[in-house]
N, C-alpha and C. Protein backbone atom coordinates (compact mmCIF):
# COMPACT_ATOMS: atom_id res chain seq x y z
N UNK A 1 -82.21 -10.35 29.75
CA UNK A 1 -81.92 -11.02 28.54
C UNK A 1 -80.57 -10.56 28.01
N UNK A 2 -79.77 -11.61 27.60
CA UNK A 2 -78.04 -10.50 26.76
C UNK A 2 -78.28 -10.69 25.53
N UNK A 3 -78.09 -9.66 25.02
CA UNK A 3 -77.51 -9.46 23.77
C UNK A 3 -76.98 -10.14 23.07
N UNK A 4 -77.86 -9.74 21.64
CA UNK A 4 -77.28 -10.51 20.56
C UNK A 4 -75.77 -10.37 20.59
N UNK A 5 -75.10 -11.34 20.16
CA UNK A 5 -73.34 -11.21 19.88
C UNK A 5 -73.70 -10.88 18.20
N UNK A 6 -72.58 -10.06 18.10
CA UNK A 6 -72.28 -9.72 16.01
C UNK A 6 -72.10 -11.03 15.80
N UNK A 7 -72.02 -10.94 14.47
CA UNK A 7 -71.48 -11.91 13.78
C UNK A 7 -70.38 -12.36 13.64
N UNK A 8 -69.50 -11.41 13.68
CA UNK A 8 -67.97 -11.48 13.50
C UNK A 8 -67.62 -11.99 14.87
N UNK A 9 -68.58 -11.91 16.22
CA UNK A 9 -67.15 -12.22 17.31
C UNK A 9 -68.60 -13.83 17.45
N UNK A 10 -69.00 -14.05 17.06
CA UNK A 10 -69.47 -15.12 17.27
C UNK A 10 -69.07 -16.55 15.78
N UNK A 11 -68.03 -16.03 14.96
CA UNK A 11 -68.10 -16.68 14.27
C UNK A 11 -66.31 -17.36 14.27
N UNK A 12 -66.18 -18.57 14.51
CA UNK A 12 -64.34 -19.24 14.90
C UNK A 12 -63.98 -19.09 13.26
N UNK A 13 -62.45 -18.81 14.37
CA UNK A 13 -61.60 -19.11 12.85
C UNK A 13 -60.60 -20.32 13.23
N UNK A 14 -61.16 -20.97 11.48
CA UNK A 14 -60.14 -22.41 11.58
C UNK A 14 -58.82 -21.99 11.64
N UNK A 15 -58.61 -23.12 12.11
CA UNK A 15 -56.84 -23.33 11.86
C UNK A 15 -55.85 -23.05 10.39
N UNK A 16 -56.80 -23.53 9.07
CA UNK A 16 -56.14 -22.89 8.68
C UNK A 16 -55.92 -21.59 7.95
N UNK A 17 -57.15 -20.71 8.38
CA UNK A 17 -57.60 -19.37 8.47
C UNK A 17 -56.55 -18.90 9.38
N UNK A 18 -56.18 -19.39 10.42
CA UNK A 18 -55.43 -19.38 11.83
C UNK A 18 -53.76 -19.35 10.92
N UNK A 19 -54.04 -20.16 10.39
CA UNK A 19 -52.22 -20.07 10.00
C UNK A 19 -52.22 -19.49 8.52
N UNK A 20 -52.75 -19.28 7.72
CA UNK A 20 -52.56 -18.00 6.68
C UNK A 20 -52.17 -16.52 7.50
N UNK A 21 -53.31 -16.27 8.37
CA UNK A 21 -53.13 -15.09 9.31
C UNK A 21 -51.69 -14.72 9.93
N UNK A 22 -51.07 -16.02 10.42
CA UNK A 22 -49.54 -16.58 11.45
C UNK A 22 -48.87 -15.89 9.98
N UNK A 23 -48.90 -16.71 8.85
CA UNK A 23 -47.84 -16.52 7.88
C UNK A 23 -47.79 -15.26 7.46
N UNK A 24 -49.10 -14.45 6.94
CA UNK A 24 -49.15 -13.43 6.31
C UNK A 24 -48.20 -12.40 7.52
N UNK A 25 -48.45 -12.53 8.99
CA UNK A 25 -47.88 -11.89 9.74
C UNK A 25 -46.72 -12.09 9.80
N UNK A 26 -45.95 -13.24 9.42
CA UNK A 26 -44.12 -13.71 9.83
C UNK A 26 -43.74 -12.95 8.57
N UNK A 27 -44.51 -13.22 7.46
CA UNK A 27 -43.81 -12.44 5.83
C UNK A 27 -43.80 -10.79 6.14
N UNK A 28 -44.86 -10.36 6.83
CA UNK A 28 -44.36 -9.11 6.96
C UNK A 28 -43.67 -8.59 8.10
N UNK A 29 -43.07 -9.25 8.82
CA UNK A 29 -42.17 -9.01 10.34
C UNK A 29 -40.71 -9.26 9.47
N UNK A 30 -40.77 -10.72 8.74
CA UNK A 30 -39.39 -10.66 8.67
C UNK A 30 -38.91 -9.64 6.87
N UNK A 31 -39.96 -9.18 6.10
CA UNK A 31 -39.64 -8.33 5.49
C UNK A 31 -39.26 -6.82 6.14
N UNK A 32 -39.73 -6.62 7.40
CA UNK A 32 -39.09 -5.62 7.80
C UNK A 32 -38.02 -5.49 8.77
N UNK A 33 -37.65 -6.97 9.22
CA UNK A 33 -36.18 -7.11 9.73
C UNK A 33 -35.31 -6.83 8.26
N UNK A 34 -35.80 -7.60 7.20
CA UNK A 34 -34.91 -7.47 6.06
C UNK A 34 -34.44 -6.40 5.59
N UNK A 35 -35.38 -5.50 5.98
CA UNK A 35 -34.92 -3.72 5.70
C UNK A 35 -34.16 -3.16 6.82
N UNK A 36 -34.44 -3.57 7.89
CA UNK A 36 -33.66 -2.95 9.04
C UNK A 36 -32.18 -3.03 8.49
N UNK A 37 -31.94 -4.65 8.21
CA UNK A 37 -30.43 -5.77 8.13
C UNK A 37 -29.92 -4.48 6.97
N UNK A 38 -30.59 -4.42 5.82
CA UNK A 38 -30.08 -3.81 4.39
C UNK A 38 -29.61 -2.79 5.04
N UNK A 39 -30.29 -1.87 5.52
CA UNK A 39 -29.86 -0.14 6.03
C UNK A 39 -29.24 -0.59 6.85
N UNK A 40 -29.03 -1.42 7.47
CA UNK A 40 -27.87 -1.46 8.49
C UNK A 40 -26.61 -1.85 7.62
N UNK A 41 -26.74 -2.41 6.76
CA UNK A 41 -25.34 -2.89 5.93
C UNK A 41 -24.79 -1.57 5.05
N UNK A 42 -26.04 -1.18 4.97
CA UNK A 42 -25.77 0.31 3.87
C UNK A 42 -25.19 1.07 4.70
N UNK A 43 -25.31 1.25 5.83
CA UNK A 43 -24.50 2.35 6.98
C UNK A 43 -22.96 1.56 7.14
N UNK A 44 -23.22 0.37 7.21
CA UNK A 44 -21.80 -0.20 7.65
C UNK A 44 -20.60 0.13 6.73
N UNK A 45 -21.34 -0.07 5.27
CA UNK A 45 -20.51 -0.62 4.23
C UNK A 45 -20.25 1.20 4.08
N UNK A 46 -20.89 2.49 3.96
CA UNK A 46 -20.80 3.25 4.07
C UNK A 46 -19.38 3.90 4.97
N UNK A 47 -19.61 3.33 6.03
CA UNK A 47 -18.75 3.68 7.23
C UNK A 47 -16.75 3.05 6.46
N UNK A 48 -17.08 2.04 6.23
CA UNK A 48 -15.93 1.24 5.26
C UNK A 48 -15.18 1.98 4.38
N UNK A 49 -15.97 2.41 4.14
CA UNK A 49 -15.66 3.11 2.79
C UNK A 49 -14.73 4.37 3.19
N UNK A 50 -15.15 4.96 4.07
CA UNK A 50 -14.63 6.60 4.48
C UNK A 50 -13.75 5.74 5.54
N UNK A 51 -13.68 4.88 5.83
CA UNK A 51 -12.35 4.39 7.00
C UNK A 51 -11.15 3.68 5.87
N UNK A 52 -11.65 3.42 4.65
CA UNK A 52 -10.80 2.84 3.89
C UNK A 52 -10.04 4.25 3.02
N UNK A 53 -10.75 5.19 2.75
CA UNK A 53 -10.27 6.50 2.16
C UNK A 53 -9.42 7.25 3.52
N UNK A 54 -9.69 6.76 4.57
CA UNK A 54 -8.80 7.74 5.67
C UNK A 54 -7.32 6.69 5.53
N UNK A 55 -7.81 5.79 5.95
CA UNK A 55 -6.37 4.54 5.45
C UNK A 55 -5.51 4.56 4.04
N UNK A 56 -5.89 4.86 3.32
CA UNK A 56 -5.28 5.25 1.98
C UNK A 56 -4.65 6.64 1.54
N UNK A 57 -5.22 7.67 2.50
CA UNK A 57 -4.99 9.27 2.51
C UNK A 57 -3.25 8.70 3.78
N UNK A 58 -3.88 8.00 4.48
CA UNK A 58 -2.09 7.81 5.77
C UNK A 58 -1.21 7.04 5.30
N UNK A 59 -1.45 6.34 4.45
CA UNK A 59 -0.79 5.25 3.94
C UNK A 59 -0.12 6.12 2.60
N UNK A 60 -0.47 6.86 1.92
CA UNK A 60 0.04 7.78 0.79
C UNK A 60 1.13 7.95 1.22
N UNK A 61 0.68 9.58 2.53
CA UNK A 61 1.39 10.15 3.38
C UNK A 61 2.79 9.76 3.75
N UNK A 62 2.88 8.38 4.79
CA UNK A 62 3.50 7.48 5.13
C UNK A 62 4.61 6.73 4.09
N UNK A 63 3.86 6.61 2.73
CA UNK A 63 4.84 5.85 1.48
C UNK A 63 5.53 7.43 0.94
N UNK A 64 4.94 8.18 1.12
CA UNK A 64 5.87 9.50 0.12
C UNK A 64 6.67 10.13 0.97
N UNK A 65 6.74 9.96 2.59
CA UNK A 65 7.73 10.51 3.06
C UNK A 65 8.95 9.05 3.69
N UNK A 66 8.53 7.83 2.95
CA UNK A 66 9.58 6.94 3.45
C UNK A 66 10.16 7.05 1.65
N UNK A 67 9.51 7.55 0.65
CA UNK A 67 10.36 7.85 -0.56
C UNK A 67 11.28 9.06 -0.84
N UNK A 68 10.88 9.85 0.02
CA UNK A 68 11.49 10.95 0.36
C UNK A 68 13.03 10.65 0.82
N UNK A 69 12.49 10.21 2.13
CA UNK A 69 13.92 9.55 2.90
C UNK A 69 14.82 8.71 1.96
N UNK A 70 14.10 7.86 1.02
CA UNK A 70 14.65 6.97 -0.01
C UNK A 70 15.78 7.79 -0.40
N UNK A 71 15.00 8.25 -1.42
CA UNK A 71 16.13 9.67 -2.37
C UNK A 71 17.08 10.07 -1.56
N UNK A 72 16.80 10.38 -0.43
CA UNK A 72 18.00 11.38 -0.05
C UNK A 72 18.92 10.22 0.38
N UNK A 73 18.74 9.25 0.88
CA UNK A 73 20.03 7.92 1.08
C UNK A 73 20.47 7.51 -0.27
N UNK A 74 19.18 7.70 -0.92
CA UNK A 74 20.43 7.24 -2.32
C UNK A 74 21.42 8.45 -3.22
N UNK A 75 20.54 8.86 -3.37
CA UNK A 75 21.36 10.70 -3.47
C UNK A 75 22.72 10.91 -2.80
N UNK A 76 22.74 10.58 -1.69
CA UNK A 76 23.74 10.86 -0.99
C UNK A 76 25.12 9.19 -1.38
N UNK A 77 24.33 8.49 -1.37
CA UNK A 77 25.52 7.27 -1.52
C UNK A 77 25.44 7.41 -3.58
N UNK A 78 24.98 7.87 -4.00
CA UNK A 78 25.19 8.52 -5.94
C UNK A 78 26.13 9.05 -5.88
N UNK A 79 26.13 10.36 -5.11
CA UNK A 79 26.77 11.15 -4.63
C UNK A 79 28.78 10.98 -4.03
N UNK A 80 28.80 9.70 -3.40
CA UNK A 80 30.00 9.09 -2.34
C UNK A 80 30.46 8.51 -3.88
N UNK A 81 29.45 7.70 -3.98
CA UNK A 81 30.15 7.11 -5.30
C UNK A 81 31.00 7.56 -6.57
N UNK A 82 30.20 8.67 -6.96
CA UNK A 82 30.78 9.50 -7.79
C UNK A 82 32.29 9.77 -7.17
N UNK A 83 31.91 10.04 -6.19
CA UNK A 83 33.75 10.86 -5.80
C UNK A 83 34.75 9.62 -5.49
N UNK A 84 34.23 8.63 -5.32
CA UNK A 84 35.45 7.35 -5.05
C UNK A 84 35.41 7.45 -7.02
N UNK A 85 34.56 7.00 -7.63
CA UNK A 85 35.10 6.61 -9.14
C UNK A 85 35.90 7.76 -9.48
N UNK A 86 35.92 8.85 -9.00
CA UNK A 86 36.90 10.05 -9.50
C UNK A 86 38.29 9.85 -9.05
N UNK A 87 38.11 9.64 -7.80
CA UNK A 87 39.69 9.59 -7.11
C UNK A 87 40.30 8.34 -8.07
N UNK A 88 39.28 6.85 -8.22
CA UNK A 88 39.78 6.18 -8.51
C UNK A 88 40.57 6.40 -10.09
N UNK A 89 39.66 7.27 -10.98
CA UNK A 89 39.97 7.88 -11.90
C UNK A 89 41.44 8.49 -12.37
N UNK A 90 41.64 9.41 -11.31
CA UNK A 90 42.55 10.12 -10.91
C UNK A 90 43.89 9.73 -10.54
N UNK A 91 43.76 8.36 -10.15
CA UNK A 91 45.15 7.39 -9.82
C UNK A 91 45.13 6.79 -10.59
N UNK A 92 44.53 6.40 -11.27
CA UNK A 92 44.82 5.48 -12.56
C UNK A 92 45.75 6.30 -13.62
N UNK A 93 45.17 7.83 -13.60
CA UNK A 93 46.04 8.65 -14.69
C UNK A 93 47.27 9.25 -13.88
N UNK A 94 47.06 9.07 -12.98
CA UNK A 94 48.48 9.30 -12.00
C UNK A 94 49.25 8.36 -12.37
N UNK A 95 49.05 7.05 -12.10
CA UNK A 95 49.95 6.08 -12.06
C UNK A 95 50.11 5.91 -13.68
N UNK A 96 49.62 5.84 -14.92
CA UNK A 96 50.12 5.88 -15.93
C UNK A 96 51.20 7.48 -16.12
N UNK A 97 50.77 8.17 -16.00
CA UNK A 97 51.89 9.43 -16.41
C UNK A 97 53.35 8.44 -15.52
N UNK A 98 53.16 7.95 -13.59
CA UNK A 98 54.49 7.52 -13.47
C UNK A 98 55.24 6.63 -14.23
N UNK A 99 54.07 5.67 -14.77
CA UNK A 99 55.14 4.33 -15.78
C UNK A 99 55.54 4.87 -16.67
N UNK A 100 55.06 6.30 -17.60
CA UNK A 100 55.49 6.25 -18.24
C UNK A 100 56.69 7.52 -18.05
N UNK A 101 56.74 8.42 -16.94
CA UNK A 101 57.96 8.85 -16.57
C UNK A 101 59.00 7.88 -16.12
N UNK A 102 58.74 6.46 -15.47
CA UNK A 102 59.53 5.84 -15.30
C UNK A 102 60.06 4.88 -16.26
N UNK A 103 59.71 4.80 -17.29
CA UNK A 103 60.11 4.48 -18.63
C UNK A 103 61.02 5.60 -19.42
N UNK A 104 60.54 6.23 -19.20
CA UNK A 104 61.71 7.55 -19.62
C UNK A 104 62.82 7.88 -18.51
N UNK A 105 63.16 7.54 -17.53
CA UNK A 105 63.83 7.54 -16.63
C UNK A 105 65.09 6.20 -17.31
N UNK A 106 64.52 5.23 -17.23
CA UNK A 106 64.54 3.91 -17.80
C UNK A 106 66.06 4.17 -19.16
N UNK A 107 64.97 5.05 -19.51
CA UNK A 107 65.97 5.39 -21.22
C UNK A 107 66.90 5.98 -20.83
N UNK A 108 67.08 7.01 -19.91
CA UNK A 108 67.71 8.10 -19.88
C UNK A 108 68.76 7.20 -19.27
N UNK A 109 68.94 6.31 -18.01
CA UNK A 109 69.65 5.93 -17.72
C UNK A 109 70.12 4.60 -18.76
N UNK A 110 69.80 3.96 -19.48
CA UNK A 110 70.33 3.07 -20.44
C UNK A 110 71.28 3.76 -21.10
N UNK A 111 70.62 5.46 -21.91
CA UNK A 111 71.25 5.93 -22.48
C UNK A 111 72.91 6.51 -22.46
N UNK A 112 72.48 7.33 -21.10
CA UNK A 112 73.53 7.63 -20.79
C UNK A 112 74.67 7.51 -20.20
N UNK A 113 73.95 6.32 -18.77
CA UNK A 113 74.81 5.59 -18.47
C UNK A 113 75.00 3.88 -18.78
N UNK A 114 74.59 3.34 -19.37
CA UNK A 114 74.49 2.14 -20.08
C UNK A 114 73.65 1.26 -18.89
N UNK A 115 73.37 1.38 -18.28
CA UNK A 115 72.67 0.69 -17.18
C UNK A 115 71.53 0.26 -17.83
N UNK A 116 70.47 -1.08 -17.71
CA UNK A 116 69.60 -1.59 -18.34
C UNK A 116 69.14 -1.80 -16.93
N UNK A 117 67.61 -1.49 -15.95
CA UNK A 117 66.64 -1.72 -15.48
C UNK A 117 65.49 -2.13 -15.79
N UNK A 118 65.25 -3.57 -15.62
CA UNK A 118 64.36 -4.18 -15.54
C UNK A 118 63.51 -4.66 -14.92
């Protein structure tokens, strides 16, 4: 003689017993892809972050020694400059002291010898 079957394995499940079961199972599969995706973004965006602080630490670096270099090209042509406006300085009061020695030259010879240069 066989045995009674339980109840439970002798009793069908409908279809849509069958697909509550399907759903309740997809809601919790893809809620835990959804956590995988998050912690995976949280590591990524993490990772970003310290590659964007290493990029900003070289990039400092990189801008303060091309300002460096700056200064000293301009420093140095401040520098050129200054000494041309001096020389230029310097002939300007040169050449006034000659006009006006050569204005007194001017007199001296009108004076003494009547000669008029113009």
């Amino acid at each position: 003689m066989s045995k009674p079957q339980r109840k439970s394995q002798r009793q069908a499940v409908s279809k849509q017993e069958l697909g509550e079961l399907l759903t309740q199972q997809t809601s919790v599969i893809l809620q835990a892809v959804d956590e995988g995706f998050a912690a995976q973004d949280k590591r990524i965006e993490e990772r970003f972050v310290v590659q964007n602080i290493a990029l900003s630490g070289a990039m400092d670096k990189r801008l303060a020694k091309l300002e460096e270099l700056f200064m000293q090209k301009l420093n140095g042509l401040t520098t050129t400059l200054e000494k041309f406006l001096q020389r230029m300085t310097d002939i300007e009061q040169e050449f006034t002291f000659m006009k006006h020695d050569v204005k007194r030259i001017k007199a001296v010879l009108r004076e003494k010898l009547g000669v008029a240069i113009d």
